[in-house]
Protein backbone atom coordinates (compact mmCIF):
# COMPACT_ATOMS: atom_id res chain seq x y z
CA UNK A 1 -0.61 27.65 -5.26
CA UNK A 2 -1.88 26.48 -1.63
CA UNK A 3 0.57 24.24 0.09
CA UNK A 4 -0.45 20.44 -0.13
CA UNK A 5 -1.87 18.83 2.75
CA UNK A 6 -1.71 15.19 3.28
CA UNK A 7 -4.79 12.83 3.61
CA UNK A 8 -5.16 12.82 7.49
CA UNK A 9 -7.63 9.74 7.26
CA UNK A 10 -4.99 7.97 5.25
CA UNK A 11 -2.03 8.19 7.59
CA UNK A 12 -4.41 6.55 9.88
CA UNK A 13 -5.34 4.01 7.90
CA UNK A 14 -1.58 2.79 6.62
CA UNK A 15 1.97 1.77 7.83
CA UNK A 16 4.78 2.58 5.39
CA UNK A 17 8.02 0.09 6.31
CA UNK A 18 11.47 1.45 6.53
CA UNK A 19 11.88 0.20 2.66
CA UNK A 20 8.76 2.39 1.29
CA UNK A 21 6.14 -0.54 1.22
CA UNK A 22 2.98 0.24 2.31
CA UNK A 23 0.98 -2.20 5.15
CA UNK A 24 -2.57 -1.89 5.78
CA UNK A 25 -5.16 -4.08 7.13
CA UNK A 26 -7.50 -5.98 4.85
CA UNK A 27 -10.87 -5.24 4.06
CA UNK A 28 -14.06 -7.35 5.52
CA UNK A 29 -13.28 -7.82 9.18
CA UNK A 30 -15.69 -5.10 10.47
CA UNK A 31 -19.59 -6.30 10.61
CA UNK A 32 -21.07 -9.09 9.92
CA UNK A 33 -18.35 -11.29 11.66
CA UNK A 34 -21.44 -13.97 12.58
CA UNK A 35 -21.93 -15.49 9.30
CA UNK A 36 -18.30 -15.38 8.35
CA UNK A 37 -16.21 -18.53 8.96
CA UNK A 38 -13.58 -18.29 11.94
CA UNK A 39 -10.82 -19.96 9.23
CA UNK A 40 -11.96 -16.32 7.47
CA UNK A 41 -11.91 -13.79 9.97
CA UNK A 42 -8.09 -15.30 11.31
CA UNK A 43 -6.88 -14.92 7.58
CA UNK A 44 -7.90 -11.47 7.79
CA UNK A 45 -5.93 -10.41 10.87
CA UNK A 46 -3.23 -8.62 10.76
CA UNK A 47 -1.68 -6.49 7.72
CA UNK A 48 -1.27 -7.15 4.36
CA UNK A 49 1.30 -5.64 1.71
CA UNK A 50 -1.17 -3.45 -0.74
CA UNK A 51 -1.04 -4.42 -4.20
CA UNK A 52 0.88 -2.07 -6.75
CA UNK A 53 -1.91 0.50 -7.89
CA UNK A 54 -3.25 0.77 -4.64
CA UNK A 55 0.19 1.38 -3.30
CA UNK A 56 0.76 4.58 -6.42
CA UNK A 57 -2.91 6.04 -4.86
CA UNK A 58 -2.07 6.17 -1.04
CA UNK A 59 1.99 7.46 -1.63
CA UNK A 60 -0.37 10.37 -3.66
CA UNK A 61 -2.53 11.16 -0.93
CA UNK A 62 0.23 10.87 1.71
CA UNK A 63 2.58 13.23 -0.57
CA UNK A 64 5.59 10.67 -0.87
């Protein structure tokens, strides 16, 4: 069996805490930024906890 390889675009894309939770930064603040209200695109700053079953996919394709 080949040895498994981590997602390499993942580990880019995520911040795992000391305690195993998973940060990332939330979808929508990319394009488009015109039309969206500023009160919007300040709530999106930052990073976010991901919810449960997106937490189960990422540990996968990290290997954790």
């Amino acid at each position: 069996m080949p040895k498994f390889k981590p997602h390499s675009g993942m580990k880019k894309r995520v911040k795992i805490t000391g305690r195993g939770k998973i940060l990332a930064e939330p979808a929508g603040k990319r394009h488009l930024l015109e039309v969206k209200p500023s009160k919007r695109t300040r709530r999106l700053s930052g990073t976010v906890e991901l919810a449960k079953t997106e937490t189960q996919r990422v540990k996968k394709m990290l290997g954790l």
